[in-house]
Protein backbone atom coordinates (compact mmCIF):
# COMPACT_ATOMS: atom_id res chain seq x y z
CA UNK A 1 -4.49 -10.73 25.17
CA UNK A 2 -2.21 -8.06 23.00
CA UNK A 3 -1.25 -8.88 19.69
CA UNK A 4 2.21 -7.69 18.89
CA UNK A 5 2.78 -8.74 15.09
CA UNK A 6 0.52 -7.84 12.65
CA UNK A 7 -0.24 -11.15 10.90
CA UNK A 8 -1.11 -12.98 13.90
CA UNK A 9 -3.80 -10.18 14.33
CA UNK A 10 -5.17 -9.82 11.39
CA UNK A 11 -5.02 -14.25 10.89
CA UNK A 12 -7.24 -14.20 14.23
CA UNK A 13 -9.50 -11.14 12.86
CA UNK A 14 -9.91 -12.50 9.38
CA UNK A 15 -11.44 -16.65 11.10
CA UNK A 16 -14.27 -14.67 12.85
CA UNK A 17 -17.40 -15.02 11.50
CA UNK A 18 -21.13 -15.28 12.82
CA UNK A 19 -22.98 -17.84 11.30
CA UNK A 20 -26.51 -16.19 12.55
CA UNK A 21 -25.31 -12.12 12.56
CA UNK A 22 -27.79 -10.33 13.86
CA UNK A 23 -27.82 -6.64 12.83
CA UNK A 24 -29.98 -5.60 15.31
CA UNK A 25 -27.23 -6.72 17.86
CA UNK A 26 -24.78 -4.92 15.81
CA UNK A 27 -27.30 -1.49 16.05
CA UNK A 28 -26.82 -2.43 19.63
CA UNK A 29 -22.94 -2.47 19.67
CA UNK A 30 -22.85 0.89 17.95
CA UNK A 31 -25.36 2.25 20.36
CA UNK A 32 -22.92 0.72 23.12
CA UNK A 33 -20.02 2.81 21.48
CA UNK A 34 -21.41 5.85 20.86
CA UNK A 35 -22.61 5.17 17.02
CA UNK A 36 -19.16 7.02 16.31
CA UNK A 37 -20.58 6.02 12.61
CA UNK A 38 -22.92 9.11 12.39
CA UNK A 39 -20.22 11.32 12.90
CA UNK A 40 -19.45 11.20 9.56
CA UNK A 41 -19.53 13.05 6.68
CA UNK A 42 -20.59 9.59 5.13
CA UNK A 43 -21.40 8.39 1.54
CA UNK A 44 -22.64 5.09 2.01
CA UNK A 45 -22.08 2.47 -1.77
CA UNK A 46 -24.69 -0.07 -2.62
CA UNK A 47 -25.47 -2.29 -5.46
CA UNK A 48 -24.33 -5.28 -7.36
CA UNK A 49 -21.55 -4.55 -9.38
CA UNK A 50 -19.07 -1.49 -9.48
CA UNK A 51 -19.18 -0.21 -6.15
CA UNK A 52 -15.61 -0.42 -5.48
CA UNK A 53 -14.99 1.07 -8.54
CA UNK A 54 -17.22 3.93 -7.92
CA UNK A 55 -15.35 4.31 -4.40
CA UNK A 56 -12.18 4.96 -6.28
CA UNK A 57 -13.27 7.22 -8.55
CA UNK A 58 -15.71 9.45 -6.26
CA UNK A 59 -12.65 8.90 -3.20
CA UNK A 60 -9.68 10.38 -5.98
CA UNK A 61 -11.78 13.23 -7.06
CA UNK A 62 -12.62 14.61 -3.86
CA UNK A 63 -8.71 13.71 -2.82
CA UNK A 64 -8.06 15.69 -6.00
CA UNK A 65 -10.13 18.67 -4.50
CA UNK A 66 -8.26 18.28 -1.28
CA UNK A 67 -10.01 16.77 1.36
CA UNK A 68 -9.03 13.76 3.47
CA UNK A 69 -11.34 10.64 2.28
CA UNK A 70 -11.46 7.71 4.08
CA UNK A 71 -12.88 4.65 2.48
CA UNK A 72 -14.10 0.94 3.57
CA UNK A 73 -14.12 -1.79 1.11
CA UNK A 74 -14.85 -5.56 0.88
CA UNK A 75 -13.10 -8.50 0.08
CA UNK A 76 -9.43 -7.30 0.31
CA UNK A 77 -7.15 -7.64 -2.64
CA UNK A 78 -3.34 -7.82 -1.48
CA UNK A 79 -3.92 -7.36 2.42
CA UNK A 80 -6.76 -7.17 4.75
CA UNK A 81 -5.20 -3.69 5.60
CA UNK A 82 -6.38 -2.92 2.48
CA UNK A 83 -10.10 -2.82 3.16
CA UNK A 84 -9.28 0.58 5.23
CA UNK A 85 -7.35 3.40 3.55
CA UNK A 86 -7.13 6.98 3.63
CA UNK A 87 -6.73 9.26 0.20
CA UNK A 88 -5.81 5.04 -1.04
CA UNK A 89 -3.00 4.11 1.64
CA UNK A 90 -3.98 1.50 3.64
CA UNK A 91 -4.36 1.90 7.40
CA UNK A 92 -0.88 1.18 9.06
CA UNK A 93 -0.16 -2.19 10.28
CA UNK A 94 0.69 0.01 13.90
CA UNK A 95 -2.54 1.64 13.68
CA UNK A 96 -4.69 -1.12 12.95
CA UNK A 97 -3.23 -3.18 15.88
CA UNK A 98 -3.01 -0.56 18.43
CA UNK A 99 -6.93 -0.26 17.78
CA UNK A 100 -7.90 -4.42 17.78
CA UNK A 101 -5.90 -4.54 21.05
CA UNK A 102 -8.17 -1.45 22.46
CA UNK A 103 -11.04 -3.41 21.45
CA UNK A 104 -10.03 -7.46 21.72
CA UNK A 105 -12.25 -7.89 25.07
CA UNK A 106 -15.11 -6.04 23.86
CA UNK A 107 -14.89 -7.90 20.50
CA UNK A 108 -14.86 -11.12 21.78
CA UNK A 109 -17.51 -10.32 24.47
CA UNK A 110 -19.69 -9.79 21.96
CA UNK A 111 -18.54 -12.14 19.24
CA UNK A 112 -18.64 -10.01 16.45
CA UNK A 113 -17.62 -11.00 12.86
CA UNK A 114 -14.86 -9.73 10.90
CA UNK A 115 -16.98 -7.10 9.17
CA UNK A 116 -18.03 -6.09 12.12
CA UNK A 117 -14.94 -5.49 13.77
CA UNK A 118 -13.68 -3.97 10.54
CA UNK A 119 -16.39 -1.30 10.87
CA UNK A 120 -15.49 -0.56 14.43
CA UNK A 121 -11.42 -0.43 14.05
CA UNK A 122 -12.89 2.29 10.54
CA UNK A 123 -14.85 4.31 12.87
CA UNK A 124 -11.93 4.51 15.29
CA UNK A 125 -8.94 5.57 12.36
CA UNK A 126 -10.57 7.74 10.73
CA UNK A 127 -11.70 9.68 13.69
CA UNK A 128 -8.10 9.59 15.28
CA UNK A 129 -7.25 10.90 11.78
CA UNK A 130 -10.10 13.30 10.96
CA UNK A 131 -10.92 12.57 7.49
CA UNK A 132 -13.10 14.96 5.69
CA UNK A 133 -15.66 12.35 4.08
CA UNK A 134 -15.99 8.65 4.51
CA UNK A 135 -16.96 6.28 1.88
CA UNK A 136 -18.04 2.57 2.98
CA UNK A 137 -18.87 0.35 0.57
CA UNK A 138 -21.89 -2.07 1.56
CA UNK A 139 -20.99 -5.79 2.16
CA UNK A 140 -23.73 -8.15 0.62
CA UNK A 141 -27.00 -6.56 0.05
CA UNK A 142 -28.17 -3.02 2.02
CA UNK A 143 -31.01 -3.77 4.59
CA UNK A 144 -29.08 -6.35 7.03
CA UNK A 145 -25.33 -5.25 5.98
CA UNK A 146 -23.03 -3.83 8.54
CA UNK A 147 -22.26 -0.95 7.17
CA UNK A 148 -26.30 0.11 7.15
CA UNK A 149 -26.25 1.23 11.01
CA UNK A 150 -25.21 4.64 9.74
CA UNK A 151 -28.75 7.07 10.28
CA UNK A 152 -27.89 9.98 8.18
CA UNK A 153 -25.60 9.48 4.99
CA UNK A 154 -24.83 12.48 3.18
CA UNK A 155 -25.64 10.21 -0.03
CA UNK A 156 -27.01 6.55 -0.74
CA UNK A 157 -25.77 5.52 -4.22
CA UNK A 158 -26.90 2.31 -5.56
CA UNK A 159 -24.62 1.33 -8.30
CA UNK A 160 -26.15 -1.17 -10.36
CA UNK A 161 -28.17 -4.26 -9.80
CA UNK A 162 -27.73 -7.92 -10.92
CA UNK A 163 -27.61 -11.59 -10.05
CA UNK A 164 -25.51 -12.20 -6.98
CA UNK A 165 -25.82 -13.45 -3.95
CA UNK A 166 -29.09 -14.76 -4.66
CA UNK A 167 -29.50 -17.68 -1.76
CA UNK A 168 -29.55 -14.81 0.95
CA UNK A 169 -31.12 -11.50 -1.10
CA UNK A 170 -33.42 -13.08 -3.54
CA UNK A 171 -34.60 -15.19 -6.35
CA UNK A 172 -35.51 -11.41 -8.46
CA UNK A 173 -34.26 -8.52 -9.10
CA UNK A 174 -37.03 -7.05 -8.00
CA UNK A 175 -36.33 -8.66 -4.36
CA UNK A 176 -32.52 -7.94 -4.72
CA UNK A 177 -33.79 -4.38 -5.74
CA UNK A 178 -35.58 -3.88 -2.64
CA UNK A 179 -32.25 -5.08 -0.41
CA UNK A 180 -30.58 -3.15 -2.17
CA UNK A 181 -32.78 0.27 -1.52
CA UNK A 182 -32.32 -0.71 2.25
CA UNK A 183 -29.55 1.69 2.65
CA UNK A 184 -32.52 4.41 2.28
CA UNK A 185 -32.45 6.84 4.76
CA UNK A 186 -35.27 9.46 5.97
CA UNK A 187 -34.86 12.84 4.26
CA UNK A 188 -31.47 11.59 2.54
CA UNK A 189 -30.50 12.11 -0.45
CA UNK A 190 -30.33 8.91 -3.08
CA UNK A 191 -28.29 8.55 -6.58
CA UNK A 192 -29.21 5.57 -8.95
CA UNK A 193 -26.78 4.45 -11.54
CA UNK A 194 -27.86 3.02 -15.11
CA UNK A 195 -30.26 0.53 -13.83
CA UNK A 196 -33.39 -1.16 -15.33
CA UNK A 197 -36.55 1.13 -15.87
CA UNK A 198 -38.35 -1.61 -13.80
CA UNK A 199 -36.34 -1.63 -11.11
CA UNK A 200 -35.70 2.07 -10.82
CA UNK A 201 -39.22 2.60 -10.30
CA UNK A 202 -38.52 0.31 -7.10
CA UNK A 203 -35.57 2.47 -5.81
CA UNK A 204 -37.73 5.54 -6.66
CA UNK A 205 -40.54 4.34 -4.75
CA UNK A 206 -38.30 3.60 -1.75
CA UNK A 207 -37.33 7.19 -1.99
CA UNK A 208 -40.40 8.87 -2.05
CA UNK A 209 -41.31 6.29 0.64
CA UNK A 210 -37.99 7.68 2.86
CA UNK A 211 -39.03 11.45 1.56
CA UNK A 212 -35.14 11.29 -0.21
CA UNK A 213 -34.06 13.34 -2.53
CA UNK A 214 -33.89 11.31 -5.81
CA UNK A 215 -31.38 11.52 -8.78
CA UNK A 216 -30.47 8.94 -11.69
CA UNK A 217 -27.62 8.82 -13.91
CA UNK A 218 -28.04 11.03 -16.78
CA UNK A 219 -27.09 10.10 -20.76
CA UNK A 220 -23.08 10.01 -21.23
CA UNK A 221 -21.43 9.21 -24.37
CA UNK A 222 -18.22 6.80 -24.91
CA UNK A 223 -15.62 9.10 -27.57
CA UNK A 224 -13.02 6.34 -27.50
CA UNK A 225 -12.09 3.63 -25.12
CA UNK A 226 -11.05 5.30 -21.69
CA UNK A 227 -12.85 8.46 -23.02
CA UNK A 228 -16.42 9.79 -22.31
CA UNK A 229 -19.01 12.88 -22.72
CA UNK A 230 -21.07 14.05 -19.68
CA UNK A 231 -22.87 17.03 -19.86
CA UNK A 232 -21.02 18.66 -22.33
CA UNK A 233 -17.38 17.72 -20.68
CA UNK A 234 -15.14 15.50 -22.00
CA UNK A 235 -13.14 13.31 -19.76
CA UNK A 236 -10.49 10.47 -19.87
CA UNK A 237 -9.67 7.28 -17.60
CA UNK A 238 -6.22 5.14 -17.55
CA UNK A 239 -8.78 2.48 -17.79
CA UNK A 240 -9.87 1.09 -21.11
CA UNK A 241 -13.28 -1.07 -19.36
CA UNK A 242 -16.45 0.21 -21.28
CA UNK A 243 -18.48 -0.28 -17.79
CA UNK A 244 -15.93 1.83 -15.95
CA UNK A 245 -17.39 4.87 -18.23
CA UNK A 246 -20.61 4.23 -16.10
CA UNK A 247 -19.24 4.07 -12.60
CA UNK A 248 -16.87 7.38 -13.82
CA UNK A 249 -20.02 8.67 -14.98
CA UNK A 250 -21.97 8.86 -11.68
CA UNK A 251 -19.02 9.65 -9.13
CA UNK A 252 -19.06 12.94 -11.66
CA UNK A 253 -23.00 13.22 -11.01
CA UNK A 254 -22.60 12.34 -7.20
CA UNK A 255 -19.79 15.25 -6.53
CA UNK A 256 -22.49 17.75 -8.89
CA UNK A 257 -25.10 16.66 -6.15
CA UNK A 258 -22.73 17.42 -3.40
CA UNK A 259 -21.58 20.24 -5.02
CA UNK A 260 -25.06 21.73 -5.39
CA UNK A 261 -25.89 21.45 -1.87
CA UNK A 262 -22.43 23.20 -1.01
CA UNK A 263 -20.81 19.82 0.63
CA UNK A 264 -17.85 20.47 -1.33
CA UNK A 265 -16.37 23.05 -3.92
CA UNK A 266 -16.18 22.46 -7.37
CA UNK A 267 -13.52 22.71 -9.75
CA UNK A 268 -13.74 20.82 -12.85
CA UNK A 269 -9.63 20.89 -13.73
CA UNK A 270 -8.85 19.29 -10.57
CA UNK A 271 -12.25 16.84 -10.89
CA UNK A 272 -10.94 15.64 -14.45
CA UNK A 273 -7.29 15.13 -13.04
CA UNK A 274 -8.60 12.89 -10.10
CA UNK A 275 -10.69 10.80 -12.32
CA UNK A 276 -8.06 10.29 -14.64
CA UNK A 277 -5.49 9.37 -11.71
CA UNK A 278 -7.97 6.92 -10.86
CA UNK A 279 -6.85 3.18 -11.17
CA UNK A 280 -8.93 0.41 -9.16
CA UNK A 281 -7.06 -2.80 -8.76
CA UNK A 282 -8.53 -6.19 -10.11
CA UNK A 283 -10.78 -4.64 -12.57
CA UNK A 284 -9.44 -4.40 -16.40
CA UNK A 285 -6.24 -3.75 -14.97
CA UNK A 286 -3.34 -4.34 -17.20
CA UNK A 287 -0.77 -6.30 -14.80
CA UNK A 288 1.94 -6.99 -18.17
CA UNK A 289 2.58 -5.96 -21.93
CA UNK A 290 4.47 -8.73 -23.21
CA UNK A 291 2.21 -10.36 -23.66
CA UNK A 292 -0.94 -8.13 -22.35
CA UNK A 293 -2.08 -9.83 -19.47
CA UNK A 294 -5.40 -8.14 -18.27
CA UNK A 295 -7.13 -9.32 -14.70
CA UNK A 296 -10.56 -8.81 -13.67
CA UNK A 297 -12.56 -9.65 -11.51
CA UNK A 298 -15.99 -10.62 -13.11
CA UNK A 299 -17.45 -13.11 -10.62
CA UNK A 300 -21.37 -12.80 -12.08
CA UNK A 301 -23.34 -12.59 -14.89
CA UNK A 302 -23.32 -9.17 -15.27
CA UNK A 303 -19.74 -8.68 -14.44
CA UNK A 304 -19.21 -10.79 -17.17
CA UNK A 305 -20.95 -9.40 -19.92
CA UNK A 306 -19.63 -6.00 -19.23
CA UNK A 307 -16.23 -7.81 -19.60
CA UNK A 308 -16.97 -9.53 -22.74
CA UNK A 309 -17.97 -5.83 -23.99
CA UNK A 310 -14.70 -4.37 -22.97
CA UNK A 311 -12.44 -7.05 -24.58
CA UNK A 312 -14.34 -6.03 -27.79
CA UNK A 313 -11.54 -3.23 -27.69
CA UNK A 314 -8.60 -5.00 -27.26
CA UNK A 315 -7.87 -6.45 -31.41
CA UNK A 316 -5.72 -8.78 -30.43
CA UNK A 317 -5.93 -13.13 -29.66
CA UNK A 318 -7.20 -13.83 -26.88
CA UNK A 319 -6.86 -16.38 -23.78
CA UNK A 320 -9.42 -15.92 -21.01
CA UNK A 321 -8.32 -18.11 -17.82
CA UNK A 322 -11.08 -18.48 -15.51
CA UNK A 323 -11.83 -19.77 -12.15
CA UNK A 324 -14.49 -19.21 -9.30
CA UNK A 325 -16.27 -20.26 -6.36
CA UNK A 326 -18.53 -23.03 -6.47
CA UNK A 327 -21.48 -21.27 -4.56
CA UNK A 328 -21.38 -18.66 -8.39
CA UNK A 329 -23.26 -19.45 -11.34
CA UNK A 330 -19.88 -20.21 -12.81
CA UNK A 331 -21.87 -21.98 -15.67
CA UNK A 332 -23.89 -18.70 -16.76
CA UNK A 333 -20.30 -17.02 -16.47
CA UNK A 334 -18.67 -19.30 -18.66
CA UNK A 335 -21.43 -19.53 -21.07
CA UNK A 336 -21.53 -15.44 -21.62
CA UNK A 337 -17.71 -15.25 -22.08
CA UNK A 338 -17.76 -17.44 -25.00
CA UNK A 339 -16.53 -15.84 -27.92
CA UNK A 340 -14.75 -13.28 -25.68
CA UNK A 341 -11.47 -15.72 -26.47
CA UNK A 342 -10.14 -18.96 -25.98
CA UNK A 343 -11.77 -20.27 -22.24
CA UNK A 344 -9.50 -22.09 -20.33
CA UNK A 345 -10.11 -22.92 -16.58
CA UNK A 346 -8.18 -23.90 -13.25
CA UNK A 347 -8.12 -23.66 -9.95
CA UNK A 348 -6.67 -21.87 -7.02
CA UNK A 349 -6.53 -22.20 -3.34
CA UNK A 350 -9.49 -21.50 -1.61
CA UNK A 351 -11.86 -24.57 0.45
CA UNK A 352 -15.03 -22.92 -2.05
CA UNK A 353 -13.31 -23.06 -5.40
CA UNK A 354 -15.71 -24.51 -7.55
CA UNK A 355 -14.18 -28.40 -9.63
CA UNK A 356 -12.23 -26.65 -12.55
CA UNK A 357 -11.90 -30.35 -14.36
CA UNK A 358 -15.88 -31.00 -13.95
CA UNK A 359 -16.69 -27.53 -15.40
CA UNK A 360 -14.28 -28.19 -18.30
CA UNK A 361 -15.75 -31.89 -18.96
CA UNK A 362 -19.30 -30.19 -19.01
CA UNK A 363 -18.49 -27.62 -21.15
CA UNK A 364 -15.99 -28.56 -23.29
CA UNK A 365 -12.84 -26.61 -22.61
CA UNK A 366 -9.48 -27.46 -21.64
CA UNK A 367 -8.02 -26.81 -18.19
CA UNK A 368 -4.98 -26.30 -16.14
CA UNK A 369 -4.61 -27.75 -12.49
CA UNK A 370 -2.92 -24.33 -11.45
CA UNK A 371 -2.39 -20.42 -13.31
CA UNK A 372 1.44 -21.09 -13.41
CA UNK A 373 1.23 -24.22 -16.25
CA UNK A 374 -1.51 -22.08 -17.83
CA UNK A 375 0.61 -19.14 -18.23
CA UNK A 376 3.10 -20.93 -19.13
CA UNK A 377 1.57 -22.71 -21.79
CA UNK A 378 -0.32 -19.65 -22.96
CA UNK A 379 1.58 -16.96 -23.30
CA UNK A 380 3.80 -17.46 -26.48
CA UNK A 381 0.29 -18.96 -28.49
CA UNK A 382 -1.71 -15.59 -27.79
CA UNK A 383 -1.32 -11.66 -27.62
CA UNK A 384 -3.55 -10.83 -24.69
CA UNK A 385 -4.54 -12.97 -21.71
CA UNK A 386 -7.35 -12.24 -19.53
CA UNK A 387 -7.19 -13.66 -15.91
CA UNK A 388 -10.65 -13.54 -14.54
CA UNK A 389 -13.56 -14.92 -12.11
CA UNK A 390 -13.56 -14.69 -8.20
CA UNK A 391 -11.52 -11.85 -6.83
CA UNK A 392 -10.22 -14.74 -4.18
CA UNK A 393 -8.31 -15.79 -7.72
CA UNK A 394 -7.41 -13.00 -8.40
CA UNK A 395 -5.91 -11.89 -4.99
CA UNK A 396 -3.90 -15.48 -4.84
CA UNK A 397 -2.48 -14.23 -8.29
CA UNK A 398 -1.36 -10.49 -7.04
CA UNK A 399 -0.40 -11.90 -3.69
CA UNK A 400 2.02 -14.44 -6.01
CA UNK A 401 2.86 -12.61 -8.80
CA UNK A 402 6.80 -12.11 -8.77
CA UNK A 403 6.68 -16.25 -8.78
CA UNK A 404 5.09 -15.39 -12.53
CA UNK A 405 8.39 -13.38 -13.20
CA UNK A 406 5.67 -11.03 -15.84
């Protein structure tokens, strides 16, 4: 079979899934292929929240610099081409086709998932288009994700670490912790973000277990929203999110580390003007000024209360329109965003979303049966509207937006 339009292949990539993925079997397929993986110059992103954020920031600095990045990230935001892009323009819809046809028997002869396949068609782009570095953001977890059949990363970050996915990493932080530190290589080289003392000693342990070179986050300073202090620089971001200061914060300490070991070449002018070029969709970004409307996609606990802390800037009434999945502890969520603004909650399409009316019964809150009535209710009684939960919503929302008319 050839595919010859684009959304017929990427509708019959996007169904296939393996209910009982082995990655063993996927070691196995890379082995079959030549683990084209470890050919890399490969930074390989872990952790619970932030990582895609990090991605953008670490990906436009070295950009900025002048080398060809490549970078893999997960879910996709306005089209599964998305998850694949080079210096941030996603893989071509000729490219990506030309490649799933090369590979359709050997894909289905060894029913891989989506991710999997995702991770082969990578491997196959980026070599055809010799990127310098490539960045691929872990999945769900470390140990058992896809991405982990890479041997020798140049760097393992691990982001930070919270309460997600919980069914298949963990009951603890302390057992996500350890999932987490499975992207741990021998004699690597490891980078912790701003992460609990407790747990740190974890990822530090796994370190010294893997002989890795280990290095945390130091102290930065915030000067002003979008504005922060490391190591005597001063630096600025388009984006006004308190926690982006910490993901900015250690893509400046990961190119240091790479710097120091002569990976890349440094030169702070251009490394400020790729950071502040830096703009990572569906997270505090501003989408319309009249009134503000704000998306982001906080779909935990955590992501939430680093939310909550960023609307602290924003002086101005608030409407925070909320929806997620029902496997989410949407109830924590909504409980943590009180007093953020006015909650308000509906639904979207998507067979997981979680019952927007029962959430509103059982805590009190108003809702909308779809975004367009609440917009259109909302936006002449407040000055800033926050659209936020699952990044499905949020993706139905971008995919839709002219139908807004914002």
């Amino acid at each position: 079979m050839k595919f010859t339009n684009i959304d017929d292949g990427l509708n019959w990539i996007m169904q296939k899934r393996r209910e009982h993925a082995s990655f063993e079997e996927f070691k196995e397929v890379m082995r079959m292929l030549g683990d084209p993986q470890n050919d890399f110059k490969l930074i390989h992103v872990g952790g619970t929240n932030g990582k895609g954020s990090f991605t953008c920031y670490i990906m436009n600095i070295l950009k900025s610099l002048g080398y060809k990045v490549g970078t893999l990230t997960s879910p996709h935001y306005r089209t599964h081409l998305d998850r694949i892009r080079i210096n941030n323009d996603n893989i071509d819809p000729k490219s990506f086709l030309d490649i799933l046809n090369k590979y359709y028997a050997f894909f289905n002869e060894h029913h891989l998932s989506m991710f999997e396949m995702d991770y082969i068609i990578m491997c196959e782009y980026f070599k055809k288009e010799q990127v310098d570095f490539v960045i691929t953001e872990v999945g769900m977890g470390g140990r058992l994700d896809s991405t982990n059949v890479v041997d020798h990363p140049l760097l393992s970050i691990i982001v930070t670490i919270g309460h997600d996915h919980m069914k298949e990493l963990g009951d603890t932080l302390e057992k996500i912790t350890y999932e987490k530190c499975g992207i741990i290589k021998d004699d690597s080289i490891v980078l912790a973000g701003r992460i609990a003392p407790e747990l740190l000693k974890i990822i530090k342990s796994e370190a010294d277990r893997h002989h890795a070179e280990y290095h945390t986050l130091g102290t930065y300073q915030k000067m002003a929203a979008g504005c922060l202090k490391y190591k005597d620089e001063i630096y600025h971001l388009k984006s006004l999110a308190d926690y982006q200061l910490h993901n900015s914060a250690l893509a400046l300490e990961a190119v240091k580390i790479l710097s120091d070991h002569g990976l890349i070449h440094y030169d702070l002018a251009k490394i400020k003007e790729g950071l502040y070029k830096s703009e990572w969709s569906g997270r505090f970004e501003v989408v319309a000024h009249d009134p503000l409307i704000i998306i982001d996609g906080a779909h935990n606990l955590e992501g939430a209360k680093a939310l909550k802390d960023s609307l602290a800037n924003i002086k101005k009434s608030k409407a925070i329109i909320y929806s997620a999945l029902k496997r989410k502890d949407y109830q924590s969520m909504l409980s943590e965003l009180k007093g953020a603004g006015d909650i308000y909650l509906t639904t979207f399409d998507h067979k997981e979303v979680f019952d927007h009316r029962k959430a509103a019964k059982d805590n009190g809150l108003e809702y909308y049966d779809d975004l367009m009535t609440a917009l259109n209710s909302l936006k002449d009684k407040y000055e800033c509207i926050v659209i936020c939960g699952s990044l499905y919503f949020l993706s139905d929302f971008i995919t839709n937006k002219t139908e807004y008319q914002l």
